[in-house]
PDB file of N, CA and C in Angstrom:
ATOM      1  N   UNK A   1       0.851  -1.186   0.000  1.00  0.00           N
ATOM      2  CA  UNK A   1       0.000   0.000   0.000  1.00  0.00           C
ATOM      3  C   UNK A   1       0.886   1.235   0.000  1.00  0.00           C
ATOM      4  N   UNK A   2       0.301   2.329  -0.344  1.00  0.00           N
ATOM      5  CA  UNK A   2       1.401   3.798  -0.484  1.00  0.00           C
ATOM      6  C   UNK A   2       0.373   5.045  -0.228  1.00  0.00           C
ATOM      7  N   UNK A   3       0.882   5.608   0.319  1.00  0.00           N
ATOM      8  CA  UNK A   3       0.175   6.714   1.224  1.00  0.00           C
ATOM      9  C   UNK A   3       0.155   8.063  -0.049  1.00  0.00           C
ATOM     10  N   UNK A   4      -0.924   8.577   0.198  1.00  0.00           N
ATOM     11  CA  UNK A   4      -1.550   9.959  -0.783  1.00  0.00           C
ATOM     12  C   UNK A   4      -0.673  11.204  -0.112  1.00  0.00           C
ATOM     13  N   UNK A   5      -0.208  11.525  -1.265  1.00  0.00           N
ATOM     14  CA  UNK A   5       0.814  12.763  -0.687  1.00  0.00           C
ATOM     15  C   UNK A   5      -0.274  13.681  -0.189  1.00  0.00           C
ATOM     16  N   UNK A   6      -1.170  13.678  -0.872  1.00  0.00           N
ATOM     17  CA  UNK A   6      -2.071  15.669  -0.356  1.00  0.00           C
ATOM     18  C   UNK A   6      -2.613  14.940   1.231  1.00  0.00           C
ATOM     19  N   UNK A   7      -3.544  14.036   1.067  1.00  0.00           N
ATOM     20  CA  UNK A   7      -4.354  13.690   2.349  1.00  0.00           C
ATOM     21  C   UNK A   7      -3.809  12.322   3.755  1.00  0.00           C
ATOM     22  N   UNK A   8      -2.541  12.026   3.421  1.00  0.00           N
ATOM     23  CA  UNK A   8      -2.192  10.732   3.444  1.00  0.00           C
ATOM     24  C   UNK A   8      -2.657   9.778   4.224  1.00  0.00           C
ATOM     25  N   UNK A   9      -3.809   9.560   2.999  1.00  0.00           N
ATOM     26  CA  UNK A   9      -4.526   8.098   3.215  1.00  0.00           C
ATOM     27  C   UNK A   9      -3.952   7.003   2.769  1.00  0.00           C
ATOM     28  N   UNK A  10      -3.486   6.021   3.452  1.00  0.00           N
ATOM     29  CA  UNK A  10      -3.126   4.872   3.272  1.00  0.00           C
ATOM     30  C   UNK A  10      -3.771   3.739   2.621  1.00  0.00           C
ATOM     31  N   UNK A  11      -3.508   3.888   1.723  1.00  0.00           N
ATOM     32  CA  UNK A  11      -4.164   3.053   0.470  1.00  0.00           C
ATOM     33  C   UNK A  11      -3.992   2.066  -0.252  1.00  0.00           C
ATOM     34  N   UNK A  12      -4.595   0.972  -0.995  1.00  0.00           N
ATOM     35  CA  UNK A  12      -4.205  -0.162  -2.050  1.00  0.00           C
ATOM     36  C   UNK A  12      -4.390   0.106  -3.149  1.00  0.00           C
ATOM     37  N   UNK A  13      -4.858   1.217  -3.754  1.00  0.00           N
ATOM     38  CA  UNK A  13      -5.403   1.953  -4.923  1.00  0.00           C
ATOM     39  C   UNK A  13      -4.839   2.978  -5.334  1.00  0.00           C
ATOM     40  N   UNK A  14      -3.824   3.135  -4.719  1.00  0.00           N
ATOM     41  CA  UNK A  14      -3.418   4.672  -5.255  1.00  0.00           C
ATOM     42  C   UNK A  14      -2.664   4.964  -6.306  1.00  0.00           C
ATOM     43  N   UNK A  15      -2.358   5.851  -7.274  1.00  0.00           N
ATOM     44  CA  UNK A  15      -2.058   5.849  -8.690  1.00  0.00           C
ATOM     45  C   UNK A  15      -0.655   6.689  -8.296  1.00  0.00           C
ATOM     46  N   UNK A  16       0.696   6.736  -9.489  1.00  0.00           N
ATOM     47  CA  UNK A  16       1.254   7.450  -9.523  1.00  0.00           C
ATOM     48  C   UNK A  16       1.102   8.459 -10.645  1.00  0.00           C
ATOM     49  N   UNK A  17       1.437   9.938 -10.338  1.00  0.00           N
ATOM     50  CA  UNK A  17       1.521  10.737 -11.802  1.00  0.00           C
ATOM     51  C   UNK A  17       3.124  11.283 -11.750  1.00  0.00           C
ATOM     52  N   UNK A  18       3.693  10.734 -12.851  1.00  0.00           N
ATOM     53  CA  UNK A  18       5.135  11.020 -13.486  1.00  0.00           C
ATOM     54  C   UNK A  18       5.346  12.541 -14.235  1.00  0.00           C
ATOM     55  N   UNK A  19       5.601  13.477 -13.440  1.00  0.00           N
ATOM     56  CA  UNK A  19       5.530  14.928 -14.388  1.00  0.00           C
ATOM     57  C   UNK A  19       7.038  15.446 -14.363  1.00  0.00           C
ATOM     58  N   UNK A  20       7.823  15.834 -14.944  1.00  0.00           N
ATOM     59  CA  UNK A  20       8.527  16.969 -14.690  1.00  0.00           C
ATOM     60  C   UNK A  20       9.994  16.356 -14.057  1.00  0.00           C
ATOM     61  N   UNK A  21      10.102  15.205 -14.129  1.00  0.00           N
ATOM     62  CA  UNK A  21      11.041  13.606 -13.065  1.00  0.00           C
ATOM     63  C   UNK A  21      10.597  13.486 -11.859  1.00  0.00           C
ATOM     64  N   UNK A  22       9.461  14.422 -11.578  1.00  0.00           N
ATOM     65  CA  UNK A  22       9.127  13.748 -10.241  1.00  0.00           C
ATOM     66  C   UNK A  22       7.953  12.937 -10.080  1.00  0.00           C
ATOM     67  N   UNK A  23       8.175  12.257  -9.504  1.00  0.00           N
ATOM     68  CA  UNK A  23       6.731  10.939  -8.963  1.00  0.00           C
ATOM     69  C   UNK A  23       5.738  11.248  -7.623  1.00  0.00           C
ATOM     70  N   UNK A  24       4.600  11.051  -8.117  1.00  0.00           N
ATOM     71  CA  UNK A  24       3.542  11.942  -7.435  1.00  0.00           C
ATOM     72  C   UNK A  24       2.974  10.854  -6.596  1.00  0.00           C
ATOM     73  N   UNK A  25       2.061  10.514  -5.680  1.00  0.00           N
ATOM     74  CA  UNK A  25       1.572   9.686  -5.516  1.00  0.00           C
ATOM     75  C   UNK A  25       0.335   9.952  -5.069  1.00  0.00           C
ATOM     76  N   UNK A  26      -1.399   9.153  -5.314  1.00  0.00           N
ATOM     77  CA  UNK A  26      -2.646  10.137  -4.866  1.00  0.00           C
ATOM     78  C   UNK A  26      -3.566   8.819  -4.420  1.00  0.00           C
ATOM     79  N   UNK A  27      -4.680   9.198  -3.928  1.00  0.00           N
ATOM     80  CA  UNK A  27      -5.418   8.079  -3.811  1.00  0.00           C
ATOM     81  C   UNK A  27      -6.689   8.607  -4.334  1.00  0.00           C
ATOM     82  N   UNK A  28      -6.761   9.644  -5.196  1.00  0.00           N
ATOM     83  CA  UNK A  28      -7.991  10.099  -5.432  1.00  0.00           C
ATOM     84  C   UNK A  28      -7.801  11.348  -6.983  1.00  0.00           C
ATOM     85  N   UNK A  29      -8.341  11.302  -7.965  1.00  0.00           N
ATOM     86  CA  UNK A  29      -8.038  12.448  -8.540  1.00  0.00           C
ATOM     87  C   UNK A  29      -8.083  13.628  -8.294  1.00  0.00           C
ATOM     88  N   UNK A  30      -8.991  13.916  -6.894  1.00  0.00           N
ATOM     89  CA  UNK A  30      -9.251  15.238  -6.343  1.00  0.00           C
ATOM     90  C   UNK A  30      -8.331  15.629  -5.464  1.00  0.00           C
ATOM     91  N   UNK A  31      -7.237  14.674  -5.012  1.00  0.00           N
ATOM     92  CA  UNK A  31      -5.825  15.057  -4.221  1.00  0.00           C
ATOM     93  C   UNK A  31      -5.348  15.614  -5.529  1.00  0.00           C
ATOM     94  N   UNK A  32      -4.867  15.084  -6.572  1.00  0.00           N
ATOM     95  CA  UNK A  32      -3.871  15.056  -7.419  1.00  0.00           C
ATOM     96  C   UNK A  32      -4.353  16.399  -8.411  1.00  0.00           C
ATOM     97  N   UNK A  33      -5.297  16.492  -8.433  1.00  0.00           N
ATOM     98  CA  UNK A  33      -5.894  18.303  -8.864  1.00  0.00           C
ATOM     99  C   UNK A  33      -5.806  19.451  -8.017  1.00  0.00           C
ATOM    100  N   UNK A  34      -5.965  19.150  -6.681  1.00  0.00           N
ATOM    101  CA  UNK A  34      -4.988  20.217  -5.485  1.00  0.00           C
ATOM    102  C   UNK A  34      -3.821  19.984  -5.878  1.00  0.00           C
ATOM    103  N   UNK A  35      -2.969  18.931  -5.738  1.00  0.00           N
ATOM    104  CA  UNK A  35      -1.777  19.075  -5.657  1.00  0.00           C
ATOM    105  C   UNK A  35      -0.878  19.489  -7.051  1.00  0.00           C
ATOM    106  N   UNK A  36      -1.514  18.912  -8.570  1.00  0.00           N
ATOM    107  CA  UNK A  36      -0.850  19.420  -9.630  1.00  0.00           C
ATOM    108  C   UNK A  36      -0.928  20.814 -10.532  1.00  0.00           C
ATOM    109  N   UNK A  37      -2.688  20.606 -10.015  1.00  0.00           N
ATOM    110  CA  UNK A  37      -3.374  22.049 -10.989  1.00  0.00           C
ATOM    111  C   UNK A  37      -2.862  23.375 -10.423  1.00  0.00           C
ATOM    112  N   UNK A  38      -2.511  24.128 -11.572  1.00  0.00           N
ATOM    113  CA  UNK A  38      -1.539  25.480 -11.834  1.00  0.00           C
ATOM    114  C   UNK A  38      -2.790  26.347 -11.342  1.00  0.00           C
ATOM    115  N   UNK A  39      -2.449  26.878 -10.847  1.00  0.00           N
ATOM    116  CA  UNK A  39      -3.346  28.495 -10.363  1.00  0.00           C
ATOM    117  C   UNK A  39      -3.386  29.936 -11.355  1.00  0.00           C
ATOM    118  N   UNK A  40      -4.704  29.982 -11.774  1.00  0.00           N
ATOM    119  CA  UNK A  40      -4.902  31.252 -12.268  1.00  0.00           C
ATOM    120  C   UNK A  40      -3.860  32.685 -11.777  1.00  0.00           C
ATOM    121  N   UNK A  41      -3.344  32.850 -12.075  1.00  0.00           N
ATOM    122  CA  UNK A  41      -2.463  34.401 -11.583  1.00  0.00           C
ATOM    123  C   UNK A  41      -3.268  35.577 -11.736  1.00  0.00           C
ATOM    124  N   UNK A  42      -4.896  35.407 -12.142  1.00  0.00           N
ATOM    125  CA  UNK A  42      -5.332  36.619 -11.976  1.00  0.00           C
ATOM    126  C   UNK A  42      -6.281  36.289 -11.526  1.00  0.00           C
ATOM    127  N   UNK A  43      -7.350  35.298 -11.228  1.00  0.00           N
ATOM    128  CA  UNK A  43      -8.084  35.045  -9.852  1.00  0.00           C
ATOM    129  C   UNK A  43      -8.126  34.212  -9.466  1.00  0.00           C
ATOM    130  N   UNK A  44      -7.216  33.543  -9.582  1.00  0.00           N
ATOM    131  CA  UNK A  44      -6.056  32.663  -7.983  1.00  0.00           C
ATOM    132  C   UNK A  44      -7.564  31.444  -8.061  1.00  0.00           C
ATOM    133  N   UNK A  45      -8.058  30.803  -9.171  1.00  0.00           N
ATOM    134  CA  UNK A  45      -8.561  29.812  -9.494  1.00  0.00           C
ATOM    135  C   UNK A  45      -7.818  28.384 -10.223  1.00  0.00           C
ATOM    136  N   UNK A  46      -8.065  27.289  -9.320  1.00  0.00           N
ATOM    137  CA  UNK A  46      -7.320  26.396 -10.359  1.00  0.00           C
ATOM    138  C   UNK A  46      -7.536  25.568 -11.636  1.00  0.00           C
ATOM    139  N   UNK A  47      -6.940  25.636 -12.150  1.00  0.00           N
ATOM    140  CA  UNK A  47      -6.779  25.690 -13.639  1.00  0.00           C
ATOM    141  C   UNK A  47      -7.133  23.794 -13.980  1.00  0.00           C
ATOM    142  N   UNK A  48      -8.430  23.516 -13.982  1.00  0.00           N
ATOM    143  CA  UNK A  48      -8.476  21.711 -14.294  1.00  0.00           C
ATOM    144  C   UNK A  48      -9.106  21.601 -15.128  1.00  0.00           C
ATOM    145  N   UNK A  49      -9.133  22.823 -16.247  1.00  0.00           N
ATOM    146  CA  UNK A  49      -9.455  22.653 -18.177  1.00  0.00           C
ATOM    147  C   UNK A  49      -7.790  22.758 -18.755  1.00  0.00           C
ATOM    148  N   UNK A  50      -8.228  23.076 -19.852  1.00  0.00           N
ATOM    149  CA  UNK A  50      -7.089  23.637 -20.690  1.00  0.00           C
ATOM    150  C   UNK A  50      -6.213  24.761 -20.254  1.00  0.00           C
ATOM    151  N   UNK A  51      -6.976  26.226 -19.652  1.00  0.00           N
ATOM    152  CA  UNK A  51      -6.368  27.071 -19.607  1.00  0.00           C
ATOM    153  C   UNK A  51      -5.618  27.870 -20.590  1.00  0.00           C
ATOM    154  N   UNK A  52      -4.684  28.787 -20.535  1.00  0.00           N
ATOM    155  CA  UNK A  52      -4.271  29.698 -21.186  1.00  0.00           C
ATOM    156  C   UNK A  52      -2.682  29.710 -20.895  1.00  0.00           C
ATOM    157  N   UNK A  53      -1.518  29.130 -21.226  1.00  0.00           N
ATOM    158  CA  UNK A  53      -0.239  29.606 -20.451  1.00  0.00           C
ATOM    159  C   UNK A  53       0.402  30.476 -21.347  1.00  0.00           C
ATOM    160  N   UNK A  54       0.836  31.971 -20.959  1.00  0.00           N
ATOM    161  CA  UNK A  54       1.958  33.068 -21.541  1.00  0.00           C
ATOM    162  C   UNK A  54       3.015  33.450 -21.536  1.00  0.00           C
ATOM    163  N   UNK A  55       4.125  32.938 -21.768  1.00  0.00           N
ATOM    164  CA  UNK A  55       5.610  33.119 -21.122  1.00  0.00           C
ATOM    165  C   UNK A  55       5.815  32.619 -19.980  1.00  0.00           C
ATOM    166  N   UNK A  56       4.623  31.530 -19.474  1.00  0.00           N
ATOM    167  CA  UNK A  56       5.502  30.758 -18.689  1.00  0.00           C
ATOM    168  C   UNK A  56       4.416  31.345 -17.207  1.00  0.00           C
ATOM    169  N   UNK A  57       3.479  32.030 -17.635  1.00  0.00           N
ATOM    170  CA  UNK A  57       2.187  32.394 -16.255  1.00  0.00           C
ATOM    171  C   UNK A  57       0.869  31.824 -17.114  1.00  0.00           C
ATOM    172  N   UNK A  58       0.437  31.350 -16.046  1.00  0.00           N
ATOM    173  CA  UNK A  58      -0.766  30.270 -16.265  1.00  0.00           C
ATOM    174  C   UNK A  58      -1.804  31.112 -16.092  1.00  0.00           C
ATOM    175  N   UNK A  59      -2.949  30.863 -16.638  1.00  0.00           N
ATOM    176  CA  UNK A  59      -4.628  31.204 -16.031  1.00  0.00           C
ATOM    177  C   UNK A  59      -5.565  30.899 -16.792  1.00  0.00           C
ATOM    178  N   UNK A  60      -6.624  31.023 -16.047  1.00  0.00           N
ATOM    179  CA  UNK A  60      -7.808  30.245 -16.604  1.00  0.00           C
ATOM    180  C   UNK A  60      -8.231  30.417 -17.856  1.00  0.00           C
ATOM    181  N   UNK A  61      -8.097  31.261 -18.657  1.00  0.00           N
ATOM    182  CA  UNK A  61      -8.308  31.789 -19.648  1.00  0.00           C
ATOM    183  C   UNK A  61      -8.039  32.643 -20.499  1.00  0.00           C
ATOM    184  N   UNK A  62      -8.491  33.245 -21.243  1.00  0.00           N
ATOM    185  CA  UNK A  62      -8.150  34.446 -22.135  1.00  0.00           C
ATOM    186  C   UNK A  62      -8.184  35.747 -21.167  1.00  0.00           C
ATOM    187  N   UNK A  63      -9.755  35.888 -20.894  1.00  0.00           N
ATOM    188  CA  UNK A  63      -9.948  37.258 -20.762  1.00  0.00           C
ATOM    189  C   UNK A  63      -9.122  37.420 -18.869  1.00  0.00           C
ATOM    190  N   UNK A  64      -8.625  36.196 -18.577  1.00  0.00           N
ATOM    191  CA  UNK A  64      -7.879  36.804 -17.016  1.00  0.00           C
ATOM    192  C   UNK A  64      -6.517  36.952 -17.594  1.00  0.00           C
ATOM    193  N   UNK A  65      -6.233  36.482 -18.916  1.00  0.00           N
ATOM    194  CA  UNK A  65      -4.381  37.222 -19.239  1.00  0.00           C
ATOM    195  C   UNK A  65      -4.698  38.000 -19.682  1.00  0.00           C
ATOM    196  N   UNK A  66      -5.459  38.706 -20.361  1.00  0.00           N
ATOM    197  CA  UNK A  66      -5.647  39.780 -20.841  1.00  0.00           C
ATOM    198  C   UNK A  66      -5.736  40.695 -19.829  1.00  0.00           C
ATOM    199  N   UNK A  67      -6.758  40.554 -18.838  1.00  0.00           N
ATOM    200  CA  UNK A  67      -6.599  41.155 -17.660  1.00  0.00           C
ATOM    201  C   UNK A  67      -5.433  41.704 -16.839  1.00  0.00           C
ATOM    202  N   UNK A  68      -4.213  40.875 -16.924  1.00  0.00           N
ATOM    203  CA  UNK A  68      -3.163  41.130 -16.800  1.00  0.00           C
ATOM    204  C   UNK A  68      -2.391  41.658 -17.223  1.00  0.00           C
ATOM    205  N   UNK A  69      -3.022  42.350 -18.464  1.00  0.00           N
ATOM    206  CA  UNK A  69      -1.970  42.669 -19.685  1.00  0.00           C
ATOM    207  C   UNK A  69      -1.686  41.832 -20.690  1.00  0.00           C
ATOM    208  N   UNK A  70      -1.748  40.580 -20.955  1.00  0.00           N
ATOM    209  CA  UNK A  70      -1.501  39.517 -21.961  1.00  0.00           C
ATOM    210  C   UNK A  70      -2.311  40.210 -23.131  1.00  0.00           C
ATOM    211  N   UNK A  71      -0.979  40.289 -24.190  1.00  0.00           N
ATOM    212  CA  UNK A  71      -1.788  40.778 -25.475  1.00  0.00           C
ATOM    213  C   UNK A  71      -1.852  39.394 -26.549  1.00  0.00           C
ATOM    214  N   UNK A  72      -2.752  39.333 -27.235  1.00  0.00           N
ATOM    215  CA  UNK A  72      -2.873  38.714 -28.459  1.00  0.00           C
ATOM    216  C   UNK A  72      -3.501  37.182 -28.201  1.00  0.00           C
ATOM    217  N   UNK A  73      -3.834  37.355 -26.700  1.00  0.00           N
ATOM    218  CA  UNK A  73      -4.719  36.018 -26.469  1.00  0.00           C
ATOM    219  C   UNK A  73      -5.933  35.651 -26.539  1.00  0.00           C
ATOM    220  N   UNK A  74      -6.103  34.829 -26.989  1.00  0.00           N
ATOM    221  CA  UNK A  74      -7.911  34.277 -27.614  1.00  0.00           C
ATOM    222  C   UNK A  74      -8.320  33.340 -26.829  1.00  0.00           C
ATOM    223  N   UNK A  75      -9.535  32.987 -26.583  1.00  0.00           N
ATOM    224  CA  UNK A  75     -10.424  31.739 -26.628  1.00  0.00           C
ATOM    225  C   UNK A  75     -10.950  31.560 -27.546  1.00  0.00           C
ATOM    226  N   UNK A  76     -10.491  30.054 -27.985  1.00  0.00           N
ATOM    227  CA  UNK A  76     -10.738  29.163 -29.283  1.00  0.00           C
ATOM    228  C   UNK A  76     -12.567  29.163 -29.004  1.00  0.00           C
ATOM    229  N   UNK A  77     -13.024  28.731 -30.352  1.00  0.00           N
ATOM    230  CA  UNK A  77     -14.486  28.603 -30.455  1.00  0.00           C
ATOM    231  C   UNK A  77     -14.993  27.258 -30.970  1.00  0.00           C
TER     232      UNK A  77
END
């Protein structure tokens, strides 16, 4: 069994996610969306669609990089 990094529940089910060389470990997809999903930088929402990333700052969308100043960003239709 291997214990859930966010909640650590001790588990027989728990999955690993491989990102970046590091190894994650969860017992639930709703740990592993706290613990992986990138945060909006303009209303500090986390990001568990597609999102928008600009030089390397994440957010939910178009109109919150734009918000920020992000020029030339769209939402696809």
């Amino acid at each position: 069994m291997a214990r859930c990094e966010v909640c650590g529940n001790d588990y027989g089910m728990t999955f690993e996610v491989h990102a970046q060389g590091a190894v994650h470990v969860f017992d639930c997809f709703s740990c592993a969306i706290h613990r992986m999903a990138p945060i909006c930088e303009h209303c500090r929402v986390q990001v568990i669609g597609q999102g928008v990333e600009v030089d390397g700052h994440w957010y939910c969308g178009a109109h919150c990089a734009r918000a920020e100043g992000r020029t030339g960003v769209v939402d696809r239709v």
